[in-house]
Protein backbone atom coordinates (compact mmCIF):
# COMPACT_ATOMS: atom_id res chain seq x y z
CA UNK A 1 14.87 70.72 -50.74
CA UNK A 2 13.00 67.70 -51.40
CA UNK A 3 10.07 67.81 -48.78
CA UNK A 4 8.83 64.16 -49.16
CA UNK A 5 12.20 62.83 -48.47
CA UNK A 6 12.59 65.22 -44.91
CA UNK A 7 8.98 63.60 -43.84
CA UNK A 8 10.29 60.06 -43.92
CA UNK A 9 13.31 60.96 -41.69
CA UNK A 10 14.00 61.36 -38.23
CA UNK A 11 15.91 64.68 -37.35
CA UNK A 12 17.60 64.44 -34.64
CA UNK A 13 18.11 67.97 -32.26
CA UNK A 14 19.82 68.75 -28.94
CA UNK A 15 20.32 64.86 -29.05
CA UNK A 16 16.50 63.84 -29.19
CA UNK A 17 14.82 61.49 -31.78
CA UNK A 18 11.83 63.07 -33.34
CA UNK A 19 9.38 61.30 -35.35
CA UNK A 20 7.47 57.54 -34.30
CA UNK A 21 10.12 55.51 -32.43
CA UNK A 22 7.56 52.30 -32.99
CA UNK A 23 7.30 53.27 -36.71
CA UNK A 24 9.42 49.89 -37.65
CA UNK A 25 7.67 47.93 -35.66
CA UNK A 26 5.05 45.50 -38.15
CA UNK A 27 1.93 44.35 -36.12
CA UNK A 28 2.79 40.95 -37.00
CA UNK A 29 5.66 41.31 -34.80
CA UNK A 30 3.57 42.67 -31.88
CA UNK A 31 1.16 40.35 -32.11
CA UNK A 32 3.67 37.79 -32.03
CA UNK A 33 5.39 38.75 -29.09
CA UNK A 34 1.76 39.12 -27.27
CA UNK A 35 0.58 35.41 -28.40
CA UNK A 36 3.57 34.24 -27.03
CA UNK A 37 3.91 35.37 -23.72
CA UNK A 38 0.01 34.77 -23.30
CA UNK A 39 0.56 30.93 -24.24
CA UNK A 40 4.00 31.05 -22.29
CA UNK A 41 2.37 32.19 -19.05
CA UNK A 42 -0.97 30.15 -19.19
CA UNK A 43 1.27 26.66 -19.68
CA UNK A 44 3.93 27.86 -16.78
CA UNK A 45 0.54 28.59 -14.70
CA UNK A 46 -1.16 24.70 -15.43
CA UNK A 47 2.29 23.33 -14.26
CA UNK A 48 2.54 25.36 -11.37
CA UNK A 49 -0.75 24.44 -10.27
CA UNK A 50 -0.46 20.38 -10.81
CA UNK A 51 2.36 21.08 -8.54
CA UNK A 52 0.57 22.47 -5.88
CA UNK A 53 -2.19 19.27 -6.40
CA UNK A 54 0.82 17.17 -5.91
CA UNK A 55 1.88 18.73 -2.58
CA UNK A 56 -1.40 18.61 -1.08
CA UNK A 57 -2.32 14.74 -2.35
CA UNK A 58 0.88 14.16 -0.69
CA UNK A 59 -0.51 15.59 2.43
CA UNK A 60 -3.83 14.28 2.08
CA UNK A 61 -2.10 10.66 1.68
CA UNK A 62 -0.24 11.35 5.35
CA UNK A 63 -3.30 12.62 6.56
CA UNK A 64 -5.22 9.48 5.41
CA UNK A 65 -2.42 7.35 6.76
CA UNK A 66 -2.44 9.31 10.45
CA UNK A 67 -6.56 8.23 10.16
CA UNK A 68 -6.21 4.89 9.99
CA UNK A 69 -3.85 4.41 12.72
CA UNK A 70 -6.36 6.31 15.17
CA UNK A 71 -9.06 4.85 17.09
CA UNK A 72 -12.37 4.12 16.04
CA UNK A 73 -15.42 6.61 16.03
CA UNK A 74 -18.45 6.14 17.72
CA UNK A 75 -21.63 7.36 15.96
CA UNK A 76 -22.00 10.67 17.86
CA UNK A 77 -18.13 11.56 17.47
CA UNK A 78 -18.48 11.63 13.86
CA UNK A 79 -21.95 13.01 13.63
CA UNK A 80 -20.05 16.22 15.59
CA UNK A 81 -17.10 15.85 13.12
CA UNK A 82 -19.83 16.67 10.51
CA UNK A 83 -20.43 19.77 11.62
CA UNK A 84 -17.36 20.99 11.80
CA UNK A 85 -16.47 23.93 10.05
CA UNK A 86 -15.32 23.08 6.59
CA UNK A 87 -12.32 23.34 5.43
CA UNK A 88 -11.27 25.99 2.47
CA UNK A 89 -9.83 23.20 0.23
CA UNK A 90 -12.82 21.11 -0.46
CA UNK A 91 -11.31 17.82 -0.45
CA UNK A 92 -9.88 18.60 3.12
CA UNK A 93 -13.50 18.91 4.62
CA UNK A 94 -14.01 15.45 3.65
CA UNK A 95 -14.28 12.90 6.19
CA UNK A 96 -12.57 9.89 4.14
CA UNK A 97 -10.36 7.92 6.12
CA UNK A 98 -11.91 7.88 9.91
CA UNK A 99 -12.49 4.51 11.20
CA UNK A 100 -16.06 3.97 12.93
CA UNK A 101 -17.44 1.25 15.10
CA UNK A 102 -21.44 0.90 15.79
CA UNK A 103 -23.98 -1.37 16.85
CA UNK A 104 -26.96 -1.07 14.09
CA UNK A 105 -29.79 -2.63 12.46
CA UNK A 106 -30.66 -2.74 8.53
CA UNK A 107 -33.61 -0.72 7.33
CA UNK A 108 -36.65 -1.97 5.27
CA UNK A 109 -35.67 -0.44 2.77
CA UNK A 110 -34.21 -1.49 -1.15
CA UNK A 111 -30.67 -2.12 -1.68
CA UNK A 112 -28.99 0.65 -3.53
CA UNK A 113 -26.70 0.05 -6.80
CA UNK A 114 -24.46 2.71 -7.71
CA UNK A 115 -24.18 2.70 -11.37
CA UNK A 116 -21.25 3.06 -14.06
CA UNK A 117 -18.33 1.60 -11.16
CA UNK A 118 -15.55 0.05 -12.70
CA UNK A 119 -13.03 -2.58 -10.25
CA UNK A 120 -10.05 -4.21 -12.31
CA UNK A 121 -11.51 -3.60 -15.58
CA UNK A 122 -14.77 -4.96 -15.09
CA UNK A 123 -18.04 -2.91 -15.21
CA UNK A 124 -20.72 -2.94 -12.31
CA UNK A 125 -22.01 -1.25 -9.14
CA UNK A 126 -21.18 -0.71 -5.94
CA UNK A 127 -24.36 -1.75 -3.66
CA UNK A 128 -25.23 -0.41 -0.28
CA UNK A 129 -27.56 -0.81 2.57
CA UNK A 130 -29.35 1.56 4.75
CA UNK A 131 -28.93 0.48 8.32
CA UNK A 132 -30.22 2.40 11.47
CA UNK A 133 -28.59 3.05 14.41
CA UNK A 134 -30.78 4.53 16.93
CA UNK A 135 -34.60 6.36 15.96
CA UNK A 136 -33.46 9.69 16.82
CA UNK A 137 -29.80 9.52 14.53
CA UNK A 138 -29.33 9.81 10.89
CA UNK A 139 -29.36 6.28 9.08
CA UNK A 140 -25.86 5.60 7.85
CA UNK A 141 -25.30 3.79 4.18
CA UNK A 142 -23.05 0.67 4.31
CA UNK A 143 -21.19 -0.60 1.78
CA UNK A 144 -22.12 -3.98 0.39
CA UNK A 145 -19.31 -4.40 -2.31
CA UNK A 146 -18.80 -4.35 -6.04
CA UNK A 147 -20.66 -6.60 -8.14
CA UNK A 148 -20.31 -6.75 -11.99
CA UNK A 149 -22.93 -5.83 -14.08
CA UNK A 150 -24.49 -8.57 -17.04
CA UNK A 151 -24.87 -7.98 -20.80
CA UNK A 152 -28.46 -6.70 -20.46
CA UNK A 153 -28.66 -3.07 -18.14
CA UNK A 154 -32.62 -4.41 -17.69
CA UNK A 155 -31.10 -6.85 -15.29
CA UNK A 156 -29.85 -6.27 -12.13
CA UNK A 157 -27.84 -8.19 -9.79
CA UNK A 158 -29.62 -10.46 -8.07
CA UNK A 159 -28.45 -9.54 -4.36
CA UNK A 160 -30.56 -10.39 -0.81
CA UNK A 161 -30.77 -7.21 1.83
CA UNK A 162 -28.58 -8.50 4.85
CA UNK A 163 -31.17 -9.98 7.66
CA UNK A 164 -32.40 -8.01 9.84
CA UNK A 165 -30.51 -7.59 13.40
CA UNK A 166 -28.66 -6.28 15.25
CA UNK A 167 -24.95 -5.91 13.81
CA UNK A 168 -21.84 -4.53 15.12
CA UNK A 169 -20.11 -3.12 12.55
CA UNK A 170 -16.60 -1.59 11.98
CA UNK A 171 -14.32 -0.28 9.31
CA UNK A 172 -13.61 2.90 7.18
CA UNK A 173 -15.86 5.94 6.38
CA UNK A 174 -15.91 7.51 2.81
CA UNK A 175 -17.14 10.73 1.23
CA UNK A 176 -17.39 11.44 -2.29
CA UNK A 177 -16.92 14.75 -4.23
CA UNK A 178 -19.62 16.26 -6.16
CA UNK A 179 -19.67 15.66 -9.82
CA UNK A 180 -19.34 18.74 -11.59
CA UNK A 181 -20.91 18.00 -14.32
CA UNK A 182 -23.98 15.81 -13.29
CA UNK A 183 -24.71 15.53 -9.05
CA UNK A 184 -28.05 14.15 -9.90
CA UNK A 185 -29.19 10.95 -8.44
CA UNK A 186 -30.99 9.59 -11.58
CA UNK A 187 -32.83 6.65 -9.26
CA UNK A 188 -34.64 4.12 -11.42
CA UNK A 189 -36.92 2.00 -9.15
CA UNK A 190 -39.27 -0.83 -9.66
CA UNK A 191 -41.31 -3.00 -7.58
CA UNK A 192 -39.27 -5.54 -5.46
CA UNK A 193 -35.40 -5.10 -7.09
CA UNK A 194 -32.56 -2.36 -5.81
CA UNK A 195 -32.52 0.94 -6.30
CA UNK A 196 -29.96 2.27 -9.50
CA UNK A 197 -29.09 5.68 -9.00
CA UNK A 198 -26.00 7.61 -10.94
CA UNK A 199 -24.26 9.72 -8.13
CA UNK A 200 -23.79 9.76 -4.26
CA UNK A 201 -25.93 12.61 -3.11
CA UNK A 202 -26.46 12.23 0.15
CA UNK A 203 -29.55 15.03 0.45
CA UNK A 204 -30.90 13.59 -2.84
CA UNK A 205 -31.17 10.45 -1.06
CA UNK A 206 -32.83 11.24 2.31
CA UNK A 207 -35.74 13.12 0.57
CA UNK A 208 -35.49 10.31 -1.73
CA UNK A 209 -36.32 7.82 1.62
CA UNK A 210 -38.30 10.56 3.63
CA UNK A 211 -35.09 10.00 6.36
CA UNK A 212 -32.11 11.99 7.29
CA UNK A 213 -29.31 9.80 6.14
CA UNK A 214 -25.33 10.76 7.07
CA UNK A 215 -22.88 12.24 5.14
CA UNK A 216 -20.70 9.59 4.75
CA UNK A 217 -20.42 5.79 3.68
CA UNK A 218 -19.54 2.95 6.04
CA UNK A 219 -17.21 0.20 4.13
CA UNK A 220 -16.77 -2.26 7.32
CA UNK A 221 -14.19 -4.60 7.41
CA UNK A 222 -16.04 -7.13 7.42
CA UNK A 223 -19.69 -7.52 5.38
CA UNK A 224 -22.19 -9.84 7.55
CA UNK A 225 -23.40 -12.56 4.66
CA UNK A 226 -21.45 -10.80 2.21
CA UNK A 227 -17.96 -11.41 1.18
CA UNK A 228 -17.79 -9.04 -2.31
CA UNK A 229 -14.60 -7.23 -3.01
CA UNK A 230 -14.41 -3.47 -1.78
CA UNK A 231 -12.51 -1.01 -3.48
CA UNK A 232 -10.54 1.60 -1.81
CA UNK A 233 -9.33 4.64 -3.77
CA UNK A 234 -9.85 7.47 -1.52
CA UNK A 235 -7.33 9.78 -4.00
CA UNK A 236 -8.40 8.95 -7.13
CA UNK A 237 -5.07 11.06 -8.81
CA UNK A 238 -2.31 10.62 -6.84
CA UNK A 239 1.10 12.76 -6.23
CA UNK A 240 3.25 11.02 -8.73
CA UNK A 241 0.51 11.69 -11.42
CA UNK A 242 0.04 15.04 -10.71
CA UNK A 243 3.79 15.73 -10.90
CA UNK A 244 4.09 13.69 -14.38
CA UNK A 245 1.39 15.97 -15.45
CA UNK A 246 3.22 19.25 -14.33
CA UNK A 247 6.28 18.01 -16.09
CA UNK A 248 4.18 17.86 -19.44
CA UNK A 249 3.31 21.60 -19.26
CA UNK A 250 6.77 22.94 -18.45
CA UNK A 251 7.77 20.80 -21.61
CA UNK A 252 5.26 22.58 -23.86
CA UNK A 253 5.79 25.85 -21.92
CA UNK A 254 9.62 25.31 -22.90
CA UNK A 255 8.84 23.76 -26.39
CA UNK A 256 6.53 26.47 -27.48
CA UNK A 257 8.94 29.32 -26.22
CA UNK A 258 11.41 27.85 -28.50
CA UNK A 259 9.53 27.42 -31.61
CA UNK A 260 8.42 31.12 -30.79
CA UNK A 261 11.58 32.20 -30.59
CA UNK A 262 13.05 30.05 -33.67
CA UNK A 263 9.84 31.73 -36.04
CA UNK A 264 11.22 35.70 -34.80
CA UNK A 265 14.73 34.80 -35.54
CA UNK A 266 13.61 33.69 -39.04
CA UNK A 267 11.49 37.15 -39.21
CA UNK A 268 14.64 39.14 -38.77
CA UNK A 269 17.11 37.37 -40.60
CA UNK A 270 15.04 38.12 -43.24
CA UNK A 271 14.51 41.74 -43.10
């Protein structure tokens, strides 16, 4: 009996296969089959989830709407809205939307450029003022407008600090998400011209003043002495983007399957 030849085969007894069921299975094709439901899931996962961004930027967009239709704040009504508990989806904590109405005076204190803004394709800041409305309250940061930037970044816009006085003031508050990457406020000051800084930190600053200032941003309706274009773009990726982008990863998820599936068809055809 020829011994080498009974290793390589499977006997079967009573009806049971002895011998390594997996032994014509090639690790190629393993690996192949893992790669491919890894990718498969992970692409099914990113659509899935720019789905779920779409439904709640849809929500966020009513919710924004219902805001704007309400009354306006006074100071201490939103001041208590801060401290709130926060919501579990970040961007739902935020305060963007509520429309405020107070009596307050600007502070001594420089202008504020926030750098690296961009309205219709042009390049510039967004400037602010620090205005005050009672000793004992946090000071509250107006919006001034966009201005465009020059040709030289040594040069900044030559803008005047509103008057002091009393102002009543009324429009739209703002929050802005933390960057990320960078939530630093980068301020570069120098004697007699606005403040640039890089992001809107808030905490960075009030210890940058020595002064408690609020969470949020005032954009009024109307500027007093100032008539500079304000943009609004409270979501900054809406619904229909989201849902273009979810559409892209089902289309790999679908394209790669089939290329997968086209290479293991070629594997076997040719064994």
């Amino acid at each position: 009996m020829n011994t080498s030849n009974e290793t390589k085969t499977n006997l079967t007894i009573n009806g049971v296969v002895t011998g390594n069921p997996f032994s014509g299975v090639s690790v190629s094709r393993v690996l192949l089959v893992l790669i491919t439901l890894v990718v498969f899931t992970i692409l099914v996962k990113l659509g899935l989830w720019q789905l779920s961004r779409a439904e709640f930027k849809q929500q966020w967009q009513q919710t924004l709407a219902l805001r704007e239709q309400q009354a306006a704040l006074n100071y201490p009504q939103l001041l208590s809205l801060m401290k709130a508990e926060p919501s579990a989806i970040e961007e739902a904590a935020l305060l963007t939307g509520y429309r405020l109405s107070i009596q307050a005076t600007p502070v001594k204190q420089p202008l504020l450029l926030l750098d690296n803004q961009v309205y219709q394709g042009q390049v510039g800041y967004l400037a602010y003022q620090v205005f005050e409305v009672t000793k004992q309250q946090p000071w509250i940061l107006v919006e001034l407008g966009f201005v465009g930037a020059g040709n030289d970044r040594r040069e900044l816009p030559a803008l005047a600090p509103i008057q002091v006085g009393q102002y009543g003031l009324t429009g739209r508050v703002y929050q802005k998400q933390a960057n990320p990457l960078s939530d630093e406020l980068h301020p570069e000051i120098h004697p007699d011209k606005p403040i640039r800084f890089q992001n809107l930190s808030m905490p960075a600053l009030a210890e940058l003043l020595h002064h408690d200032i609020a969470a949020v941003v005032l954009q009024p309706d109307n500027v007093p002495q100032y008539s500079l274009p304000q943009p609004w773009v409270p979501i900054p990726l809406s619904a229909q983007k989201h849902q273009g982008y979810a559409l892209q990863w089902f289309t790999m998820a679908a394209v790669f399957l089939g290329l997968m599936l086209w290479i293991a068809l070629r594997q076997c055809r040719r064994q």
